[in-house]
PDB file of N, CA and C in Angstrom:
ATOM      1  N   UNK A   1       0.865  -1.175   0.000  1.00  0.00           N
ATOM      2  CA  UNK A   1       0.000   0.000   0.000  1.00  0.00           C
ATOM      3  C   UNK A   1       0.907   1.232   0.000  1.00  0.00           C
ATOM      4  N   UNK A   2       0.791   2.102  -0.861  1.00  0.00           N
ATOM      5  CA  UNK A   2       1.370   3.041  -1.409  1.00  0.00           C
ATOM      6  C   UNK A   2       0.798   4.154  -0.246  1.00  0.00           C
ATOM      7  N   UNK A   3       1.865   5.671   0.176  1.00  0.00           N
ATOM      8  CA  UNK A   3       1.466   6.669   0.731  1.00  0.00           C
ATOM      9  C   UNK A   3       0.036   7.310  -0.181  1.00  0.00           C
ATOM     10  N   UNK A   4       0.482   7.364  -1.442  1.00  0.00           N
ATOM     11  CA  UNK A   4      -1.007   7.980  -2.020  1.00  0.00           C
ATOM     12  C   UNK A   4      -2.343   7.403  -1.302  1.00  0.00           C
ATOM     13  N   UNK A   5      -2.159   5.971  -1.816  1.00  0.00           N
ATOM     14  CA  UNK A   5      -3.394   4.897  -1.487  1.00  0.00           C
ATOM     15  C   UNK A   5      -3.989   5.641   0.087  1.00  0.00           C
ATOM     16  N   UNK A   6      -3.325   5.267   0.579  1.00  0.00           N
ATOM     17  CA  UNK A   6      -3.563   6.123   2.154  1.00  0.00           C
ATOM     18  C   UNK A   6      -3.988   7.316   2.242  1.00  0.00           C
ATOM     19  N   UNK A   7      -3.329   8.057   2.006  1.00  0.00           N
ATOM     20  CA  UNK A   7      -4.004   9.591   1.705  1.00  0.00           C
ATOM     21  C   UNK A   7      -5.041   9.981   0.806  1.00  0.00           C
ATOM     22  N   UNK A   8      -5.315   8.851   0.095  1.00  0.00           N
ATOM     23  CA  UNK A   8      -6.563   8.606  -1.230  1.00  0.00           C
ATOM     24  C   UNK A   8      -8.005   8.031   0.216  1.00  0.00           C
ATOM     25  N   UNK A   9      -7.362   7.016   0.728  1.00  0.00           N
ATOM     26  CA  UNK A   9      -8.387   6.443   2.046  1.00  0.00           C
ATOM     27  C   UNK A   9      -8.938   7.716   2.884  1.00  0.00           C
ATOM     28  N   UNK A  10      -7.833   8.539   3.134  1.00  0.00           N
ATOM     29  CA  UNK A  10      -7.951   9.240   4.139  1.00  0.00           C
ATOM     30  C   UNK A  10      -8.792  10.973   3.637  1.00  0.00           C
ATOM     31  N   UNK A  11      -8.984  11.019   2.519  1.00  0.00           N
ATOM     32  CA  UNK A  11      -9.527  12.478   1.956  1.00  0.00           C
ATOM     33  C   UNK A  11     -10.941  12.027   1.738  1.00  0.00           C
ATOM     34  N   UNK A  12     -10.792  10.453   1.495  1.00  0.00           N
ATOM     35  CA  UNK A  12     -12.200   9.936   1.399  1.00  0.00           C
ATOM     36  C   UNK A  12     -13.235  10.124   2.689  1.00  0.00           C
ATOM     37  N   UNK A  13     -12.398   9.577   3.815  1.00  0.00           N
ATOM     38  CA  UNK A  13     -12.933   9.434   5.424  1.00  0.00           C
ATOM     39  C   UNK A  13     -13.082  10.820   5.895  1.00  0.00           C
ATOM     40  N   UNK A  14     -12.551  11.560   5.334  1.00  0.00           N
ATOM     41  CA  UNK A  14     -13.107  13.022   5.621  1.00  0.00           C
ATOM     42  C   UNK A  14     -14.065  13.806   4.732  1.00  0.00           C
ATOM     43  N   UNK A  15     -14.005  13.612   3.434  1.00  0.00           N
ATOM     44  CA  UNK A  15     -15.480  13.613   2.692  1.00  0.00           C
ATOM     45  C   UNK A  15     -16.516  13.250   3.254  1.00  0.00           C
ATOM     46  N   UNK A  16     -16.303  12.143   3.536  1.00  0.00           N
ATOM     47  CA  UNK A  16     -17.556  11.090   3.760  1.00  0.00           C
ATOM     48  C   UNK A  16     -18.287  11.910   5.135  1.00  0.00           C
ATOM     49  N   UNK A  17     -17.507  12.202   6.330  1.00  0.00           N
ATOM     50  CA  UNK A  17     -17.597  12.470   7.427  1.00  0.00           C
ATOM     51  C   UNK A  17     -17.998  14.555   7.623  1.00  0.00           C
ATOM     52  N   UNK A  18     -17.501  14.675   6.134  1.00  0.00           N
ATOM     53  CA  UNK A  18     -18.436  16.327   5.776  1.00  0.00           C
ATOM     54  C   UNK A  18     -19.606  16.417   5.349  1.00  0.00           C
ATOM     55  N   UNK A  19     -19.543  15.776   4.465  1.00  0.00           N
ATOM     56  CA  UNK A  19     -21.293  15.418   3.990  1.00  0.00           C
ATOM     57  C   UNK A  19     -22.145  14.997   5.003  1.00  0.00           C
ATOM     58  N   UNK A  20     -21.801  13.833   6.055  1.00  0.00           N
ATOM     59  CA  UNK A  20     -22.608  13.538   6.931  1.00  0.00           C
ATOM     60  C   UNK A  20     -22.900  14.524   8.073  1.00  0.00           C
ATOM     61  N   UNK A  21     -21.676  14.882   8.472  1.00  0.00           N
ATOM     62  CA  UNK A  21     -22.144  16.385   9.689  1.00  0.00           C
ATOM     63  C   UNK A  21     -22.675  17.501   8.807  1.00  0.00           C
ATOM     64  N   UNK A  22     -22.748  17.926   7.697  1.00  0.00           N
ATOM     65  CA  UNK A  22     -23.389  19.036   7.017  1.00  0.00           C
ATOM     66  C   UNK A  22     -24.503  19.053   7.475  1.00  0.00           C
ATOM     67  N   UNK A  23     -25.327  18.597   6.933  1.00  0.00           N
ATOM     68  CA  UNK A  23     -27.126  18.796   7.392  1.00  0.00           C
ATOM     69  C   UNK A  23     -27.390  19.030   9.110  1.00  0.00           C
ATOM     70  N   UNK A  24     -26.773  18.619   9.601  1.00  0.00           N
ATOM     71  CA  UNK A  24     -26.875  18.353  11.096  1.00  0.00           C
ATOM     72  C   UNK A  24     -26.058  20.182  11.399  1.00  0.00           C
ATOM     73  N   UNK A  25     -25.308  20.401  11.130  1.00  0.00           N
ATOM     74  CA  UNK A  25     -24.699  21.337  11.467  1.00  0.00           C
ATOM     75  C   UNK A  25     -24.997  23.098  10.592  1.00  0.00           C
ATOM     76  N   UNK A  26     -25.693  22.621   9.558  1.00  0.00           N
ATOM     77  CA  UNK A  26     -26.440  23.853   8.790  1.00  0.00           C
ATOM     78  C   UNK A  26     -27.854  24.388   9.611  1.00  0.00           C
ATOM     79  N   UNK A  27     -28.760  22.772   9.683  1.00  0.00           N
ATOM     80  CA  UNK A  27     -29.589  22.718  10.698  1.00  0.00           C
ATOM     81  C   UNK A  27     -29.317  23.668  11.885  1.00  0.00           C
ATOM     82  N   UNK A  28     -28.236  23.215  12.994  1.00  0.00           N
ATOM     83  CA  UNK A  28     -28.160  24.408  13.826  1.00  0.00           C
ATOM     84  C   UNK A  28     -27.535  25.469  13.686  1.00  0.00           C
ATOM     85  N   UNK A  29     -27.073  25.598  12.705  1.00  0.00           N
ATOM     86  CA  UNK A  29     -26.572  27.298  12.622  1.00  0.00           C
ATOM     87  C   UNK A  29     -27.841  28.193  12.128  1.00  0.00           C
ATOM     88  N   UNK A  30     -28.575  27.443  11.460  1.00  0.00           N
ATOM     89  CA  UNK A  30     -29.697  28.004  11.385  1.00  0.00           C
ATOM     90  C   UNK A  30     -31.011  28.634  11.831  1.00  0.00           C
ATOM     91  N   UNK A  31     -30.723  27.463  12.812  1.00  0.00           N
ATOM     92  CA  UNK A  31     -31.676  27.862  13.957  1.00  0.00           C
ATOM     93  C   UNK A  31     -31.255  28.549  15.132  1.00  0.00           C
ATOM     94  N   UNK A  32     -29.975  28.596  15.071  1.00  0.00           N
ATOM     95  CA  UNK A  32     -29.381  29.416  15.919  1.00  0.00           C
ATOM     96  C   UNK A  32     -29.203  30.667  15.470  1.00  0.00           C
ATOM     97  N   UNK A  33     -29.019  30.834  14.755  1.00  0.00           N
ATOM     98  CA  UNK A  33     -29.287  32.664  14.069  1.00  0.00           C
ATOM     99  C   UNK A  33     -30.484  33.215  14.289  1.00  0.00           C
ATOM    100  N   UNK A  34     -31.704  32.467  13.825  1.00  0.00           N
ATOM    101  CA  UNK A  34     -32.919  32.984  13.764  1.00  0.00           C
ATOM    102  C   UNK A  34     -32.932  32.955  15.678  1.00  0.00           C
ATOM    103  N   UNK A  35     -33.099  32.376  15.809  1.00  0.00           N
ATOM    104  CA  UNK A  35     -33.561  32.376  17.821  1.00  0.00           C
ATOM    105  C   UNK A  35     -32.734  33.609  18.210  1.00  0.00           C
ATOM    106  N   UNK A  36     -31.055  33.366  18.145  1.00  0.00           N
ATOM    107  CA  UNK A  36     -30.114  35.171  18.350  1.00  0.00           C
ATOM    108  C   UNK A  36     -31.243  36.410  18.007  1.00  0.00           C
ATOM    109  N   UNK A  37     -31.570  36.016  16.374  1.00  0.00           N
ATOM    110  CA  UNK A  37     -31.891  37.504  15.830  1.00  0.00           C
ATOM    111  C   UNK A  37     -33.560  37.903  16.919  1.00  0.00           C
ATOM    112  N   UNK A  38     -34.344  36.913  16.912  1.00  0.00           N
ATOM    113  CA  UNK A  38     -35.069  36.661  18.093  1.00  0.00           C
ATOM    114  C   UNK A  38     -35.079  37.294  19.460  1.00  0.00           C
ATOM    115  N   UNK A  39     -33.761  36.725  19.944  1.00  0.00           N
ATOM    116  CA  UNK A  39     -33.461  37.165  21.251  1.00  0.00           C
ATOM    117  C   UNK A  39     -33.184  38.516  21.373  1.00  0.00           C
ATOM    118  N   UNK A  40     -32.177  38.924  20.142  1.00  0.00           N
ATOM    119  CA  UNK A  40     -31.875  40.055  20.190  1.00  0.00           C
ATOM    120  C   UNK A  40     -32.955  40.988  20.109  1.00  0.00           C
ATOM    121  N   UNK A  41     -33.951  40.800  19.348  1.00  0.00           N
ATOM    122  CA  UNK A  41     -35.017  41.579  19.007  1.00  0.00           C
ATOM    123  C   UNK A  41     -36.019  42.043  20.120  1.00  0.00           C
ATOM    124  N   UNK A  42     -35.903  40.810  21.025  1.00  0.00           N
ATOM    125  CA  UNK A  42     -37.147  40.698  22.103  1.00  0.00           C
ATOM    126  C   UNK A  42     -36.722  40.883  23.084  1.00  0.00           C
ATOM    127  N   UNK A  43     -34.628  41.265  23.450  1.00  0.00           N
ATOM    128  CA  UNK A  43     -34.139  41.327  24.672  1.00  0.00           C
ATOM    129  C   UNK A  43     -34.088  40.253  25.902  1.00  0.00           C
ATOM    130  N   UNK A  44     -34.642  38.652  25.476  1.00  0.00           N
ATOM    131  CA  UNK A  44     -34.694  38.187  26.093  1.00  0.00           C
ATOM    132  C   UNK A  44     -33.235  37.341  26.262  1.00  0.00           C
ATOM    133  N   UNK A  45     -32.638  37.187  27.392  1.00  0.00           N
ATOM    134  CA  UNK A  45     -31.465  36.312  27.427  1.00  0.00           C
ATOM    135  C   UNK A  45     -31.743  35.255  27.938  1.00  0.00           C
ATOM    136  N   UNK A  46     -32.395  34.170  27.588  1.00  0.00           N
ATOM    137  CA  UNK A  46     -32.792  33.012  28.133  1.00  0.00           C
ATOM    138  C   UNK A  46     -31.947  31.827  27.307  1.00  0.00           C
ATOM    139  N   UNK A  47     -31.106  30.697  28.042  1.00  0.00           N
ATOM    140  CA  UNK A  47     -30.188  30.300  27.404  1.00  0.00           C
ATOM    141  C   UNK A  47     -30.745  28.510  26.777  1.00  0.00           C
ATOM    142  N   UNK A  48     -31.919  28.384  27.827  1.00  0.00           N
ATOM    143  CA  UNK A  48     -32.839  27.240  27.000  1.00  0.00           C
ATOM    144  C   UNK A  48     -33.767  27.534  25.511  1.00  0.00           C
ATOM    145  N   UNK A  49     -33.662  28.577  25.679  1.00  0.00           N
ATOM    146  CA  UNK A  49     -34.463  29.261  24.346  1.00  0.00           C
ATOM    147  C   UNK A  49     -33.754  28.808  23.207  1.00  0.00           C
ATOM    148  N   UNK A  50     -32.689  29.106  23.260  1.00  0.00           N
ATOM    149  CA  UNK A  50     -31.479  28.810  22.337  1.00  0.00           C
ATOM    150  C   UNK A  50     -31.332  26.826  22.337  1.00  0.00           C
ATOM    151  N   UNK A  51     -31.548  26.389  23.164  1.00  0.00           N
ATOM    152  CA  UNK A  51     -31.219  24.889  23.231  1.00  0.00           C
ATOM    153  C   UNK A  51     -31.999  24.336  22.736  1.00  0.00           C
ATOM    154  N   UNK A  52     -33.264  24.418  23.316  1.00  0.00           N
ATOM    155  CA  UNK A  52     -34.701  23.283  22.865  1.00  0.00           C
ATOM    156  C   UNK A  52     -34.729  23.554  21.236  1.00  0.00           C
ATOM    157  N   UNK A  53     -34.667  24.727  19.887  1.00  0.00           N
ATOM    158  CA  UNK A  53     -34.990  25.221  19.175  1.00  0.00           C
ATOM    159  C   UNK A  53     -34.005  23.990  18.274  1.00  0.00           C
ATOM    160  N   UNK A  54     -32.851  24.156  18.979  1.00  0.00           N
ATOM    161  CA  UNK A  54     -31.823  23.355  18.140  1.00  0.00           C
ATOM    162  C   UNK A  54     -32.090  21.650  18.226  1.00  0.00           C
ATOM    163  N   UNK A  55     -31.961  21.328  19.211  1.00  0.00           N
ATOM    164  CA  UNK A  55     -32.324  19.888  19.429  1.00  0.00           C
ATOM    165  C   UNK A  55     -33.263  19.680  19.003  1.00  0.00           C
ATOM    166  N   UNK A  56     -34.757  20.129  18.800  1.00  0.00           N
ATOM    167  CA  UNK A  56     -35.897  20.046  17.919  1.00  0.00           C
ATOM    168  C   UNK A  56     -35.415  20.150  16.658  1.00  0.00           C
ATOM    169  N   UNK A  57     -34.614  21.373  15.937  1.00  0.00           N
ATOM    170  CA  UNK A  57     -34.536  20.880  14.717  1.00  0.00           C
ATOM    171  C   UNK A  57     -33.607  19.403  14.313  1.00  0.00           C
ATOM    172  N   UNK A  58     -32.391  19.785  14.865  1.00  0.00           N
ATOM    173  CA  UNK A  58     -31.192  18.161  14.944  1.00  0.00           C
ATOM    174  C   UNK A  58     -32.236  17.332  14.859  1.00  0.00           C
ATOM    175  N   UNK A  59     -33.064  17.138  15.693  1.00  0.00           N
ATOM    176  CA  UNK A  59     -33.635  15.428  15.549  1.00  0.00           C
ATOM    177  C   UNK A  59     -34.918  15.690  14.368  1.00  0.00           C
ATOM    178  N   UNK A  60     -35.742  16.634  13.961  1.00  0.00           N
ATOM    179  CA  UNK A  60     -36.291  16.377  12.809  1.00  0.00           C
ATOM    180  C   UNK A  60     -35.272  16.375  11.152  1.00  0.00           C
ATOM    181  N   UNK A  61     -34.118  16.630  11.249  1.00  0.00           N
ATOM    182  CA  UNK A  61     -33.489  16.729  10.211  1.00  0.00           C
ATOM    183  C   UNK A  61     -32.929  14.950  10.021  1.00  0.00           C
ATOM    184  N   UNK A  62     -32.617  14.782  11.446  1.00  0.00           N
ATOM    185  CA  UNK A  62     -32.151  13.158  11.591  1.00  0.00           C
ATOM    186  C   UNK A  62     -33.496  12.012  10.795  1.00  0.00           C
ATOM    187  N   UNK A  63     -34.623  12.455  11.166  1.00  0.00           N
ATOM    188  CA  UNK A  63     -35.762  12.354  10.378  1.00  0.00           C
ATOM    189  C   UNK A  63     -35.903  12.201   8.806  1.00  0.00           C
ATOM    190  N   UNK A  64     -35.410  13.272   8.795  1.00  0.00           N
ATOM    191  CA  UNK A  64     -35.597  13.721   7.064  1.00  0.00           C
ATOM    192  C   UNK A  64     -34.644  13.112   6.402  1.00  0.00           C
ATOM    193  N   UNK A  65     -33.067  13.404   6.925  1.00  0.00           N
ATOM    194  CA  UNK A  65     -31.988  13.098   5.961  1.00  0.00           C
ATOM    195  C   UNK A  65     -31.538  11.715   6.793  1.00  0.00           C
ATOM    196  N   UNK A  66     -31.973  11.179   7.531  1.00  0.00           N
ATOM    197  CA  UNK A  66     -31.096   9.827   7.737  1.00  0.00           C
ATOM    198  C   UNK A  66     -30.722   9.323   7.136  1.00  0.00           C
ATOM    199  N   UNK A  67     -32.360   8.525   6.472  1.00  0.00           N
ATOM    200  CA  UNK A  67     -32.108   7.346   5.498  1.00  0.00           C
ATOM    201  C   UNK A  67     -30.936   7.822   4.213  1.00  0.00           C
ATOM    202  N   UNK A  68     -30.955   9.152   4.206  1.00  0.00           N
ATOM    203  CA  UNK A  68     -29.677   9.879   3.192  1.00  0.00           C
ATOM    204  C   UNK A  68     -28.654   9.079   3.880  1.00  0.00           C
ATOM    205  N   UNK A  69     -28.498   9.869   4.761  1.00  0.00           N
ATOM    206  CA  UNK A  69     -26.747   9.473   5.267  1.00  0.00           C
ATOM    207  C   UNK A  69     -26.606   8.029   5.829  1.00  0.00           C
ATOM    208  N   UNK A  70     -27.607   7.360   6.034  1.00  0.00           N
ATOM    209  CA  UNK A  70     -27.355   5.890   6.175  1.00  0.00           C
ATOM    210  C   UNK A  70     -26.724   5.253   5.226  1.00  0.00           C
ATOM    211  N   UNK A  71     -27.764   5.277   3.516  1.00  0.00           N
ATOM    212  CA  UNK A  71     -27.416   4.739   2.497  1.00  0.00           C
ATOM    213  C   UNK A  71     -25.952   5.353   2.159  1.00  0.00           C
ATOM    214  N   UNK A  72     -25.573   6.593   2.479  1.00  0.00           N
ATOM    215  CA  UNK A  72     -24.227   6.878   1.865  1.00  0.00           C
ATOM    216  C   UNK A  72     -23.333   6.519   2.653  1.00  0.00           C
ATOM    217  N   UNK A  73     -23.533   6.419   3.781  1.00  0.00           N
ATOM    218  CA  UNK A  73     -22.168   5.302   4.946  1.00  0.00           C
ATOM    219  C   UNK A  73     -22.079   4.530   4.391  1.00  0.00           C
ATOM    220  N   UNK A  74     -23.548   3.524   4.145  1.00  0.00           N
ATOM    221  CA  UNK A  74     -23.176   1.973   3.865  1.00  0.00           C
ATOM    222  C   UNK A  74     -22.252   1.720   2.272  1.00  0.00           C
ATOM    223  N   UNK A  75     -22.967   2.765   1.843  1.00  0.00           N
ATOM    224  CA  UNK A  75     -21.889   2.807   0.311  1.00  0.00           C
ATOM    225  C   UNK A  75     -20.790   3.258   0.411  1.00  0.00           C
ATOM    226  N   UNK A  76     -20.557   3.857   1.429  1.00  0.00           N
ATOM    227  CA  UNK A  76     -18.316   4.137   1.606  1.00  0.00           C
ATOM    228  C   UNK A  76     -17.903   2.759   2.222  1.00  0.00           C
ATOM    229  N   UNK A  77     -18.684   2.091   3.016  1.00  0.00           N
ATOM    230  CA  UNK A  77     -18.257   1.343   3.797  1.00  0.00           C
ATOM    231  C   UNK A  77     -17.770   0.058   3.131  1.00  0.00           C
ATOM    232  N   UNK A  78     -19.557  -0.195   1.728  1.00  0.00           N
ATOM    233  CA  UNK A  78     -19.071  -1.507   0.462  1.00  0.00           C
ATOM    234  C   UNK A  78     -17.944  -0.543  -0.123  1.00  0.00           C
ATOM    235  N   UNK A  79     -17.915  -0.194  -0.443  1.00  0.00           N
ATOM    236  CA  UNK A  79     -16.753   0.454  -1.287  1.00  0.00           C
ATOM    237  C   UNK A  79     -15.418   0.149  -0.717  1.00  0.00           C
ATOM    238  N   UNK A  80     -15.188   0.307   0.632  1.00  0.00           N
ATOM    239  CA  UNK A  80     -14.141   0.443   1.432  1.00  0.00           C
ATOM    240  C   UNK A  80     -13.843  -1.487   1.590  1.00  0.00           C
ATOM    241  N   UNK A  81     -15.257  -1.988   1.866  1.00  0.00           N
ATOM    242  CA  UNK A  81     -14.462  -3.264   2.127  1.00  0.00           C
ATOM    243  C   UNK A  81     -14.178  -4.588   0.566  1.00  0.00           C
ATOM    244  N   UNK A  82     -14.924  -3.517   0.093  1.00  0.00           N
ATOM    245  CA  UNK A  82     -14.489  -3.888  -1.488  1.00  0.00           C
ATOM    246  C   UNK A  82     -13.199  -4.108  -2.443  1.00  0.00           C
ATOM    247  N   UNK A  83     -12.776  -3.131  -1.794  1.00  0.00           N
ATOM    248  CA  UNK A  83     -11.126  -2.432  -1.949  1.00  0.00           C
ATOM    249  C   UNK A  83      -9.722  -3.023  -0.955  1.00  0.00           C
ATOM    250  N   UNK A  84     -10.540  -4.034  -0.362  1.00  0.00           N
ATOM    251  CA  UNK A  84      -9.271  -4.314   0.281  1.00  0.00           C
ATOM    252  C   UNK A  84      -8.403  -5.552  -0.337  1.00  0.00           C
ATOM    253  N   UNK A  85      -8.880  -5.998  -1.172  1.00  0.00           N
ATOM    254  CA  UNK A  85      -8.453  -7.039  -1.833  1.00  0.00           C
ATOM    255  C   UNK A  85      -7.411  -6.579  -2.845  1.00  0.00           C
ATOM    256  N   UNK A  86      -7.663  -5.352  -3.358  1.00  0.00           N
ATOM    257  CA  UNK A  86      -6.599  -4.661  -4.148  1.00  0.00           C
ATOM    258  C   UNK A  86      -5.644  -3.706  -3.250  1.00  0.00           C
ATOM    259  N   UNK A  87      -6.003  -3.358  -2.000  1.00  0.00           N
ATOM    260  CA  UNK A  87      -5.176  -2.666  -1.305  1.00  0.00           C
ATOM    261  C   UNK A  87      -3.662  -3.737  -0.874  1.00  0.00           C
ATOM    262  N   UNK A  88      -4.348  -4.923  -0.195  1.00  0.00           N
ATOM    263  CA  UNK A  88      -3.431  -5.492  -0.024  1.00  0.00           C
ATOM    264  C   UNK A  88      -2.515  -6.124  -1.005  1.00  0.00           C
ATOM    265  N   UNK A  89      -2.657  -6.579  -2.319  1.00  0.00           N
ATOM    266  CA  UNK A  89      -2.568  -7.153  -3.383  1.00  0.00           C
ATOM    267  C   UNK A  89      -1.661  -6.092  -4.061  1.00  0.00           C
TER     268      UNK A  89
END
């Protein structure tokens, strides 16, 4: 196994691992802006305000895009154990 090969594995495992935190992490920046612009607007500093908004969205997005990011794990994962026959070889 060649340094490329490795560093070819390894740009993959971090692709793979951007795409999957994306949705999850757009999700709360999103909702975290709007609740700020919110807070800011209404003067309220309440720091559960900010929490429940996010965790409600996180788990309806887990909802929506799972079965996404399930099927695309399991396809790095055939892919990955697909490849080992030529890695070692």
């Amino acid at each position: 196994m060649t340094p490329e090969v490795v560093m070819d594995i390894g740009r993959q495992a971090v692709e793979m691992t951007l795409l999957l935190a994306a949705p999850l992490l757009v999700t709360a920046l999103v909702i975290g802006l709007v609740v700020s612009v919110f807070q800011a607007a209404t003067q309220i500093n309440e720091q559960t305000l900010a929490f429940i908004p996010k965790l409600v969205g996180m788990f309806l997005m887990v909802l929506v895009a799972g079965p996404w990011m399930l099927q695309l794990m399991v396809d790095y994962v055939r892919r990955l154990f697909e490849s080992i026959p030529q890695l070692i070889g």
